[in-house]
N, C-alpha and C. Protein backbone atom coordinates (compact mmCIF):
# COMPACT_ATOMS: atom_id res chain seq x y z
N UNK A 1 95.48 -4.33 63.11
CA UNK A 1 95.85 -3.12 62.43
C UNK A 1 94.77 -2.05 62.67
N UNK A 2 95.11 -0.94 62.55
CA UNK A 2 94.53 0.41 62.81
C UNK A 2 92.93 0.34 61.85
N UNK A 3 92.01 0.40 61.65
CA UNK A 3 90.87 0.71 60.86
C UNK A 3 90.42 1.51 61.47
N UNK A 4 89.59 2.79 61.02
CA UNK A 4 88.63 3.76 60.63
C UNK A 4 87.53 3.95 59.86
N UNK A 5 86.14 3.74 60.09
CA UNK A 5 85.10 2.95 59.65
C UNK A 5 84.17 4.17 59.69
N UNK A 6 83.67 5.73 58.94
CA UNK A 6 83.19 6.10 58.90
C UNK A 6 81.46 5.68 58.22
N UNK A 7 80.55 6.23 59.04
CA UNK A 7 79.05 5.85 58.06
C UNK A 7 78.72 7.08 58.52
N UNK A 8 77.31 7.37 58.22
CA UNK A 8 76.12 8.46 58.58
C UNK A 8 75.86 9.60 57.28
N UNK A 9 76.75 9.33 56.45
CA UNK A 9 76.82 10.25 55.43
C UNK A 9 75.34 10.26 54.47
N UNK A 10 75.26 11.51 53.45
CA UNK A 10 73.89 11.06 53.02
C UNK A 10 73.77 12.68 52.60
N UNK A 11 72.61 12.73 51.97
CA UNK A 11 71.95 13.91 51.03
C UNK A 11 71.10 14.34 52.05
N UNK A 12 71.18 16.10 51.87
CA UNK A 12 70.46 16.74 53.46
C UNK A 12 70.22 18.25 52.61
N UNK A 13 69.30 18.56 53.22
CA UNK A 13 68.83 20.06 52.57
C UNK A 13 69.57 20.94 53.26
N UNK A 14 69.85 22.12 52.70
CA UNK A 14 70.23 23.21 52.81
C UNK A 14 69.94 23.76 54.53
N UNK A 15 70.68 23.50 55.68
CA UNK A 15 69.81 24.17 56.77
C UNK A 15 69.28 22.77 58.02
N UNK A 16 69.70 21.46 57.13
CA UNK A 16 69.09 20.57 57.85
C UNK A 16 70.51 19.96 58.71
N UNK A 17 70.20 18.49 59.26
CA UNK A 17 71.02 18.22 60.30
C UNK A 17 71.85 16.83 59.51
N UNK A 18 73.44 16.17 60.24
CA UNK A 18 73.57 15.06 59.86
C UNK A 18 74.04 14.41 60.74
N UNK A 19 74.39 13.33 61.40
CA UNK A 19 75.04 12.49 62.35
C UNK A 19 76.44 12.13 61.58
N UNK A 20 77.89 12.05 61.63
CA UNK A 20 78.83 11.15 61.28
C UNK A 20 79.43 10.38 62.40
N UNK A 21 79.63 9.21 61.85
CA UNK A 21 80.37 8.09 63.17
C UNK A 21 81.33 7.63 62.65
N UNK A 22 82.32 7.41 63.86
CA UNK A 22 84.00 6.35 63.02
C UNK A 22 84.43 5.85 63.97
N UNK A 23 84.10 4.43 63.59
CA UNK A 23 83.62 3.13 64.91
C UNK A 23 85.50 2.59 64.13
N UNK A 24 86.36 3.01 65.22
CA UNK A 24 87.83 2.89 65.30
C UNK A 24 88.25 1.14 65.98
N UNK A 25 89.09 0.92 65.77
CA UNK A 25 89.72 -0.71 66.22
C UNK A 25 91.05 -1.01 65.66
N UNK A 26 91.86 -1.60 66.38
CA UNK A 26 93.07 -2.10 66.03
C UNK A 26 94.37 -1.29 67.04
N UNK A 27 93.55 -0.60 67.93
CA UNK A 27 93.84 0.59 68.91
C UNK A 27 93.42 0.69 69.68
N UNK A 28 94.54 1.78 71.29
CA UNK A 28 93.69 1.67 72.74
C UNK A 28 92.76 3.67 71.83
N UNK A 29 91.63 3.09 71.53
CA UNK A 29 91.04 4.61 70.99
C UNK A 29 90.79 5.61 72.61
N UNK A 30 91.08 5.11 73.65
CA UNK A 30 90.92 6.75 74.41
C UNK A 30 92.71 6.87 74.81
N UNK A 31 93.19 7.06 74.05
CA UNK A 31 94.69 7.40 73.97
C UNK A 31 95.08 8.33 73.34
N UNK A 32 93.91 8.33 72.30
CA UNK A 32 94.29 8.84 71.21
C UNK A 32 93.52 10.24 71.03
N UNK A 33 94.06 11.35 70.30
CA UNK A 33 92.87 11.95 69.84
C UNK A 33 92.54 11.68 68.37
N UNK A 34 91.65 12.16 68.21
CA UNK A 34 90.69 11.75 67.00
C UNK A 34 90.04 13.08 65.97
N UNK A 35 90.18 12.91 64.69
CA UNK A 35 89.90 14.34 63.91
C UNK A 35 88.89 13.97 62.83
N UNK A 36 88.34 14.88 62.26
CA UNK A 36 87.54 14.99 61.18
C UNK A 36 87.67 15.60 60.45
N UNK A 37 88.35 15.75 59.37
CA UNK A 37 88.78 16.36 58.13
C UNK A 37 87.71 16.20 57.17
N UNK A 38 87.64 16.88 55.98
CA UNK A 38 86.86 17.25 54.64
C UNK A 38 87.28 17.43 53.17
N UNK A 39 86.90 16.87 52.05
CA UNK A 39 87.89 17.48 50.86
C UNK A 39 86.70 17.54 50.22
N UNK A 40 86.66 18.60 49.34
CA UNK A 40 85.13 18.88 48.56
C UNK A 40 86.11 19.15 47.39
N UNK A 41 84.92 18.93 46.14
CA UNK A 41 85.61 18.33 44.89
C UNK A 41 86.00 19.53 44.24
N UNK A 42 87.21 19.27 43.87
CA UNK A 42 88.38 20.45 43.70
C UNK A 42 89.80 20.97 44.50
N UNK A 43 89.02 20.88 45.42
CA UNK A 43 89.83 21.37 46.92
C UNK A 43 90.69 20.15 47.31
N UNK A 44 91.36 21.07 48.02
CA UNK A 44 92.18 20.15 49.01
C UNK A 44 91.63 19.86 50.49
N UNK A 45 92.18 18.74 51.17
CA UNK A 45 91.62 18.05 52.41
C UNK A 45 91.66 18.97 53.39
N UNK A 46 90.54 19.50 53.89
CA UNK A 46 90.88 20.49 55.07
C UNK A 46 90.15 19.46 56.45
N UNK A 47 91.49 20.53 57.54
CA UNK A 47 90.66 19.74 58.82
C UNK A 47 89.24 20.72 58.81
N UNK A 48 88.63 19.53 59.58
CA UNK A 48 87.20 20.05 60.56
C UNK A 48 87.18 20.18 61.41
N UNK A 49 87.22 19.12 62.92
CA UNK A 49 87.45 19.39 64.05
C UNK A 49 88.61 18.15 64.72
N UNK A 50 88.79 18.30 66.06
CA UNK A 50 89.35 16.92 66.71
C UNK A 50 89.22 17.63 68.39
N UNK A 51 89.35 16.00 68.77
CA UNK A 51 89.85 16.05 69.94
C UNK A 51 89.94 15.32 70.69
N UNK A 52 90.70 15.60 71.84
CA UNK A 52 91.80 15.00 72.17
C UNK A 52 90.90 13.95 73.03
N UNK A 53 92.00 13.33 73.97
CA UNK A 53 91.86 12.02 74.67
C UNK A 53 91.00 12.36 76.15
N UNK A 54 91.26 13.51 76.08
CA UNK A 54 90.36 13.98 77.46
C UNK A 54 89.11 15.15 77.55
N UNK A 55 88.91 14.78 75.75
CA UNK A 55 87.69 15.48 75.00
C UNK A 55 87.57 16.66 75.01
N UNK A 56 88.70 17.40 74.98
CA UNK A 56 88.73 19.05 74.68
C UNK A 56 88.42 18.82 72.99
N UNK A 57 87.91 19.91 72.13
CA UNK A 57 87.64 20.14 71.20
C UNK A 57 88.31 21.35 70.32
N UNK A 58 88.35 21.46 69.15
CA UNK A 58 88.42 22.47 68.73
C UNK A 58 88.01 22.38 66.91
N UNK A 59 87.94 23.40 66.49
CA UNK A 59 86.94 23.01 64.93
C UNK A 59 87.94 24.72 63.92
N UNK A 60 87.50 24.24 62.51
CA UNK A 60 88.09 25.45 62.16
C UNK A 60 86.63 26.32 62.11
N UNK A 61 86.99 27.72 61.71
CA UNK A 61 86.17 28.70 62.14
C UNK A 61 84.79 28.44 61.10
N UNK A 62 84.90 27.87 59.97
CA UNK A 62 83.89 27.81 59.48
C UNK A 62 82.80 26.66 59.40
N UNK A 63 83.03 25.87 60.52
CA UNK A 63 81.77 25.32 61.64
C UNK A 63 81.71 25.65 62.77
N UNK A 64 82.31 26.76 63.33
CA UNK A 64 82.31 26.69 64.94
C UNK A 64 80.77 27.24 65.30
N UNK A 65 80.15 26.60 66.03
CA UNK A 65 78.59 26.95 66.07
C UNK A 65 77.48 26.25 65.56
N UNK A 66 78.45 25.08 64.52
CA UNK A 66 77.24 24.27 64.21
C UNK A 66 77.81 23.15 64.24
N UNK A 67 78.65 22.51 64.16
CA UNK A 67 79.09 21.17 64.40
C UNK A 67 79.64 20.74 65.65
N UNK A 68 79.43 19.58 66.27
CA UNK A 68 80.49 19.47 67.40
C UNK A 68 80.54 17.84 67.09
N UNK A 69 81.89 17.98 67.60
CA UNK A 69 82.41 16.55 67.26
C UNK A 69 82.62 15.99 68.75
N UNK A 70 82.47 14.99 69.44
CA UNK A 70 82.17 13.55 70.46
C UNK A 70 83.04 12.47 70.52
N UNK A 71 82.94 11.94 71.55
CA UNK A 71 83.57 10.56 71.41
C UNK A 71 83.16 9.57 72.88
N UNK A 72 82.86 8.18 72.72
CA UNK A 72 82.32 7.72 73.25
C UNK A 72 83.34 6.39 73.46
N UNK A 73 84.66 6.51 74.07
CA UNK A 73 85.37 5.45 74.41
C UNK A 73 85.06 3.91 74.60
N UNK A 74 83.72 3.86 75.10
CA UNK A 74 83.62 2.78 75.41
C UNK A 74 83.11 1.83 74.24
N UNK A 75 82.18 2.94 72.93
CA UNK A 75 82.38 2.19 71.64
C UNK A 75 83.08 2.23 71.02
N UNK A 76 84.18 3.08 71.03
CA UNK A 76 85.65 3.31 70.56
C UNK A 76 84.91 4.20 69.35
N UNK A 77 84.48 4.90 69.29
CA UNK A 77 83.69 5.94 68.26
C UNK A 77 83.97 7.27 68.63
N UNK A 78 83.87 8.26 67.02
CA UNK A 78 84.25 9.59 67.09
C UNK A 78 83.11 9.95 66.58
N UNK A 79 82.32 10.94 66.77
CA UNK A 79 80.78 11.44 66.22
C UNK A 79 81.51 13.14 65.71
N UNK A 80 80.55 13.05 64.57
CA UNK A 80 80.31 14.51 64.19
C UNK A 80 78.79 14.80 63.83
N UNK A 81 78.01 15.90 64.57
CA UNK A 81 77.23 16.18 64.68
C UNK A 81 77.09 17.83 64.44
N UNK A 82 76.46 17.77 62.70
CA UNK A 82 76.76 18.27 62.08
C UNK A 82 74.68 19.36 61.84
N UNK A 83 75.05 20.74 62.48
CA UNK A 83 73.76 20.99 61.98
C UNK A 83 73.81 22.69 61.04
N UNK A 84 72.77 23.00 60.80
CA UNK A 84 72.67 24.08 60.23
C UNK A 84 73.68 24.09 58.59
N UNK A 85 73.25 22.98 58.36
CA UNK A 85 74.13 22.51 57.35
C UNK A 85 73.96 23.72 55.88
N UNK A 86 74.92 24.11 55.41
CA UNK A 86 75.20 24.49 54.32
C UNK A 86 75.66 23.98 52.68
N UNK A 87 75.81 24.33 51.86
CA UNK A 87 76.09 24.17 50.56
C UNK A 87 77.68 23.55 50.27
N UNK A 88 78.11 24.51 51.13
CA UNK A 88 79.76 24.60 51.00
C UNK A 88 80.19 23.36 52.01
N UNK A 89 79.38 23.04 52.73
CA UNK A 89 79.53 21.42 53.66
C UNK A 89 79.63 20.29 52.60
N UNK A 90 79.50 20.38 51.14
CA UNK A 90 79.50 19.51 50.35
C UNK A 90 80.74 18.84 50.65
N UNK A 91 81.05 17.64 51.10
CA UNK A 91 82.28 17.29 50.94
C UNK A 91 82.59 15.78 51.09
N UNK A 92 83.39 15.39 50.69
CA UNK A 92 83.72 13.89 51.91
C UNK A 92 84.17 13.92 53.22
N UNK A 93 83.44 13.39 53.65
CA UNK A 93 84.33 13.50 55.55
C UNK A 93 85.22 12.20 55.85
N UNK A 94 86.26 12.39 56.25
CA UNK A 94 87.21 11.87 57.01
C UNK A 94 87.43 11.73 58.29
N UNK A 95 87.65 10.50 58.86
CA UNK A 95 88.34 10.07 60.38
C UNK A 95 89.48 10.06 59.97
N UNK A 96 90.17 10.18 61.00
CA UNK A 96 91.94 10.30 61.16
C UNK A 96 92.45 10.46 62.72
N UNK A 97 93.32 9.73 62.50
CA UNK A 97 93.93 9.58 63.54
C UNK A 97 95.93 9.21 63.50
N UNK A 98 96.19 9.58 64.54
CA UNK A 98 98.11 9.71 64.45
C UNK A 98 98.10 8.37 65.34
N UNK A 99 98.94 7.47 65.25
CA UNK A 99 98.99 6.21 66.02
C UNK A 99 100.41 6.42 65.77
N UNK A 100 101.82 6.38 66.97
CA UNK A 100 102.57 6.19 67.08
C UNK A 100 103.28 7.71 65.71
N UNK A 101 104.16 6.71 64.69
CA UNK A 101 104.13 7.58 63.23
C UNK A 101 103.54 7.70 62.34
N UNK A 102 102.36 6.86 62.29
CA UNK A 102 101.40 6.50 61.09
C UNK A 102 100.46 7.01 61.62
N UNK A 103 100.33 8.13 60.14
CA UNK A 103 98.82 8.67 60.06
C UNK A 103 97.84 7.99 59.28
N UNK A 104 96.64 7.70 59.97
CA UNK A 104 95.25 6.41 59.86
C UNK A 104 94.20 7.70 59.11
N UNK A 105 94.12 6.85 58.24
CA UNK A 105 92.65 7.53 57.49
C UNK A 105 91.08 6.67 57.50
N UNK A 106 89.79 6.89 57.28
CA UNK A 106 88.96 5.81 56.91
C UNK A 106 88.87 6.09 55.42
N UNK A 107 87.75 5.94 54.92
CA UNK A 107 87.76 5.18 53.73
C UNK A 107 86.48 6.73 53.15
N UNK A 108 86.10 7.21 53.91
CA UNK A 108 85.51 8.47 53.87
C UNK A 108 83.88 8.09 53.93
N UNK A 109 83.17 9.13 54.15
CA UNK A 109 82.07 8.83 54.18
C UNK A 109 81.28 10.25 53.20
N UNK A 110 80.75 10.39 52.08
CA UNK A 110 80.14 11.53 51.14
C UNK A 110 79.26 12.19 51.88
N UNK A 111 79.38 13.77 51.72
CA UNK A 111 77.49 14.82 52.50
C UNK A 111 77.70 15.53 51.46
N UNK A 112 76.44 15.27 51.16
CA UNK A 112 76.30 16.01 50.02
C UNK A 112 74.53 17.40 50.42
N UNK A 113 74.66 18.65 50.38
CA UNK A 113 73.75 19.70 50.87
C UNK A 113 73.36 20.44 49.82
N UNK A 114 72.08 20.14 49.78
CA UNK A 114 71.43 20.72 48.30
C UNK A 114 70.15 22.02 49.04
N UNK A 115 70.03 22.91 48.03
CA UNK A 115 69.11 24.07 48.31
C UNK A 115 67.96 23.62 48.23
């Protein structure tokens, strides 16, 4: 079955950097593309970035310039590499992925960005 295994999450100052990883299985993962979504408390789940199977990218406008998101097929992993971190980055991060009709979530991983 499909799993999504986010880690790297963690408490980071205002301005500093974070690594996220989502070490994927149960799937051919370079088939697929792969996304990173966010829900910060209150809000609803917004995307972050994805991309596709032949590693084009794209992010919404309010990381473009500081995050870029990766993928490394051969560990079957999606990276977000996350810098110039802000306040409003407070959030949970999400892997996701579309397999066939089923949309795959992980289990989330918390960033939490303090002043």
């Amino acid at each position: 079955q499909v799993q999504l295994v986010e880690s790297g999450g963690g408490l980071v100052q205002s301005g500093g950097s974070l690594s996220l990883s989502c070490a994927a299985s149960g799937f051919t993962f370079s088939g697929y593309a792969m996304n990173w979504y966010r829900q910060a408390p209150g809000k609803e789940r917004e995307f972050v970035a994805t991309i596709s199977r032949r590693s084009n990218t794209q992010y919404v406008d309010s990381v473009k310039g500081r995050f870029t998101i990766s993928r490394d097929n051969g560990k079957n992993t999606v990276y977000l590499q996350m810098n110039s971190l802000k306040l409003e980055d407070t959030a949970v991060y999400y892997c996701n992925t579309n397999v066939g009709l089923e949309n795959y979530w992980g289990q989330g991983t918390q960033v939490t960005v303090s002043s």
